[in-house]
C-alpha atoms as a PDB file:
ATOM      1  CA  UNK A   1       2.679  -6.748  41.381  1.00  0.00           C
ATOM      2  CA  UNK A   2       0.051  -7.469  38.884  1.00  0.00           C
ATOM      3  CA  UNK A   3       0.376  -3.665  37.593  1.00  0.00           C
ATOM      4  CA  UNK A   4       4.012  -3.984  36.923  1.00  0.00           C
ATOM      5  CA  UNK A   5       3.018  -7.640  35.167  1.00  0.00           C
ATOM      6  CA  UNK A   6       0.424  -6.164  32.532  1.00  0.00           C
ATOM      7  CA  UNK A   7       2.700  -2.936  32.028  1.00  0.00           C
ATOM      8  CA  UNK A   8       5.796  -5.604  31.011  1.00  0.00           C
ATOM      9  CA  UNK A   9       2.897  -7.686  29.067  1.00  0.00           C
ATOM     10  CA  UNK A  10       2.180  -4.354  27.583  1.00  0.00           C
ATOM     11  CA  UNK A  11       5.355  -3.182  26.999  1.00  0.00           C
ATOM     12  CA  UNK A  12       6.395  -6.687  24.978  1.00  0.00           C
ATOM     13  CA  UNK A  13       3.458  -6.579  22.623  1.00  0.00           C
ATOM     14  CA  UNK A  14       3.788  -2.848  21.490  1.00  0.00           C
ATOM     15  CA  UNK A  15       7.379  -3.144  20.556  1.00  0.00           C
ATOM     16  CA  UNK A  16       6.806  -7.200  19.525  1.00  0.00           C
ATOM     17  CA  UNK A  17       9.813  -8.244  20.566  1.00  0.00           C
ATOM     18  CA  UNK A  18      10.638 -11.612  22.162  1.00  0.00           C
ATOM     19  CA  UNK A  19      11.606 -11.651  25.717  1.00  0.00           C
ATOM     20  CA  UNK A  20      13.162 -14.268  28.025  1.00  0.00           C
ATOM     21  CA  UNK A  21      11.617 -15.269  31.208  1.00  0.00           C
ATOM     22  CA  UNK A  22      14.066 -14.093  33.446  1.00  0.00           C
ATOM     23  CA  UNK A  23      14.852 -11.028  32.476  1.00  0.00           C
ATOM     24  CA  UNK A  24      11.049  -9.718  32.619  1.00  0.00           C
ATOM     25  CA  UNK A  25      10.684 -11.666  36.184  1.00  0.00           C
ATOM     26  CA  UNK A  26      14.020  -9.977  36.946  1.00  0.00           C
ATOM     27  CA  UNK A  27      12.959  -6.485  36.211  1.00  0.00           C
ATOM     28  CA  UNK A  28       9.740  -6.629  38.416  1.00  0.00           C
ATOM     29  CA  UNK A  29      11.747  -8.253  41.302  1.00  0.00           C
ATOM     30  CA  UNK A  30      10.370 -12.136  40.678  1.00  0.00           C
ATOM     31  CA  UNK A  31      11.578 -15.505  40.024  1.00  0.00           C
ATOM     32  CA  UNK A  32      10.658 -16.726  36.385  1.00  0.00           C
ATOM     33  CA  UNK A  33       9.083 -19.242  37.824  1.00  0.00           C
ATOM     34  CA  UNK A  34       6.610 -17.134  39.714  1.00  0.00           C
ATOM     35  CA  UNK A  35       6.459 -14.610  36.346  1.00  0.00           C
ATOM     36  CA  UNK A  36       5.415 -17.975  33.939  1.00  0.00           C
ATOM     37  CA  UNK A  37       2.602 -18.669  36.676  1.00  0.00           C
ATOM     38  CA  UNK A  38       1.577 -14.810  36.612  1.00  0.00           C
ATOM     39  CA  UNK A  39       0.871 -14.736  32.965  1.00  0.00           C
ATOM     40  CA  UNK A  40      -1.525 -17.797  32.940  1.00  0.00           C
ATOM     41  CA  UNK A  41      -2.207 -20.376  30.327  1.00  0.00           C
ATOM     42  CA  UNK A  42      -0.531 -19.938  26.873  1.00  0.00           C
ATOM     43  CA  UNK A  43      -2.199 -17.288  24.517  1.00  0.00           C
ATOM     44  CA  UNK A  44      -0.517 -15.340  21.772  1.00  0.00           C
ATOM     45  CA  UNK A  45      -0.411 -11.794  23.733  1.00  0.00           C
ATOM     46  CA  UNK A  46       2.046 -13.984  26.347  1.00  0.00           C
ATOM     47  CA  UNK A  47       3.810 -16.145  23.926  1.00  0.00           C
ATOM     48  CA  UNK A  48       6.782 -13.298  23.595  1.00  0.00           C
ATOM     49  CA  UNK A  49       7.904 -14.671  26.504  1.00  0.00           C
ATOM     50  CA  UNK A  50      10.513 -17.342  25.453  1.00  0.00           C
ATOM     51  CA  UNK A  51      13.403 -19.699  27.103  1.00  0.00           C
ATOM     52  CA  UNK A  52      17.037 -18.178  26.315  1.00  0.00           C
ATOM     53  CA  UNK A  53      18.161 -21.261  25.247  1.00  0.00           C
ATOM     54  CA  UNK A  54      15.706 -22.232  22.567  1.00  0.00           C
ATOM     55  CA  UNK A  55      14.424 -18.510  21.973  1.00  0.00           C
ATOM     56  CA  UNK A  56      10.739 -20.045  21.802  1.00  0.00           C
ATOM     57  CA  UNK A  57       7.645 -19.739  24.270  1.00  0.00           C
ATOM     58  CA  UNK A  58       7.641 -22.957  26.482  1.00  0.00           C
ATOM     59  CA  UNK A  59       4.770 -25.760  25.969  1.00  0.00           C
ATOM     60  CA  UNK A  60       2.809 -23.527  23.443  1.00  0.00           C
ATOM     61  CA  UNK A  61       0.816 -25.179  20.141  1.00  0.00           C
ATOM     62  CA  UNK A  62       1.570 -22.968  17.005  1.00  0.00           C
ATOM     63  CA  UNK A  63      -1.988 -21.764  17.029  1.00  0.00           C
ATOM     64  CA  UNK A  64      -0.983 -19.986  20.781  1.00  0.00           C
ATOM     65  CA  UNK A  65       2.262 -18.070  19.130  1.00  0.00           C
ATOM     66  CA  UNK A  66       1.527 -14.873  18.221  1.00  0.00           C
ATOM     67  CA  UNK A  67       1.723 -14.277  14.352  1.00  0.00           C
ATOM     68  CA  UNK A  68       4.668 -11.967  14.393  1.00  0.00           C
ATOM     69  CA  UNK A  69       6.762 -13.669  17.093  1.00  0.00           C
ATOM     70  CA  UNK A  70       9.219 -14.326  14.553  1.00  0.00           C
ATOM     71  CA  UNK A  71       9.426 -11.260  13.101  1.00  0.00           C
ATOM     72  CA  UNK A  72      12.909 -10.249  14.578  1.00  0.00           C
ATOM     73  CA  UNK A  73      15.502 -12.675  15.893  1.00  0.00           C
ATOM     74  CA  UNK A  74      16.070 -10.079  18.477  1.00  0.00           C
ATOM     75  CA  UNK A  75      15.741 -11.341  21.718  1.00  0.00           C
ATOM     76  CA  UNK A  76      15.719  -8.839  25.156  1.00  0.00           C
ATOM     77  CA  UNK A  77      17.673 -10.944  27.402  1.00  0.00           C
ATOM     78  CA  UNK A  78      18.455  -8.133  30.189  1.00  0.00           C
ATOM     79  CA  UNK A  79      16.093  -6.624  32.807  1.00  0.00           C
ATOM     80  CA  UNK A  80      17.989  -3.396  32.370  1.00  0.00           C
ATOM     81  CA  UNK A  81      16.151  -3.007  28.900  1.00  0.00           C
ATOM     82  CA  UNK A  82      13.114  -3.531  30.826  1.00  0.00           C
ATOM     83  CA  UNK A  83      13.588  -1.424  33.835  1.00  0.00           C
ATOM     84  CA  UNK A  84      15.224   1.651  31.166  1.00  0.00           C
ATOM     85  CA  UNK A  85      12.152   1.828  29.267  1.00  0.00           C
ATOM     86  CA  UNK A  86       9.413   1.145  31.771  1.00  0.00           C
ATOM     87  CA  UNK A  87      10.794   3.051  34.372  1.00  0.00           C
ATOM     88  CA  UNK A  88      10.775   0.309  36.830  1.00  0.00           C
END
């Protein structure tokens, strides 16, 4: 489980694109409740991980955001992005 974790983690920060919750829990076969516990306390590498609704990582200062997360307003929203390109 943790491999599949780090290789979404992984996957998010080379293309540095936001991603919602549930569709990255979704594509490893998780609840987003068990993925937000997975990736641990708030730090930028994690902070692509947002809330569909507000399109921004939940409970995290400015100083946690990564310094591109706003880059695109793109926003993956599907696990079959996630399962396409990381074979999953």
């Amino acid at each position: 489980m943790q491999e599949q974790i780090t290789l979404v983690i992984d996957y998010i920060n080379g293309v540095k694109t936001r991603c919602t919750y549930a569709a990255a829990a979704e594509a490893i076969g998780i609840t987003p409740q068990a993925f937000k516990k997975f990736l641990g306390e708030a730090r930028p590498e994690v902070s692509w991980f947002v809330s569909p609704t507000s399109g921004e990582p939940m409970r995290y200062s400015d100083s946690e955001k990564h310094p591109e997360l706003y880059r695109t307003s793109r926003i993956i929203t599907s696990s079959k992005v996630l399962k396409r390109n990381l074979d999953l």
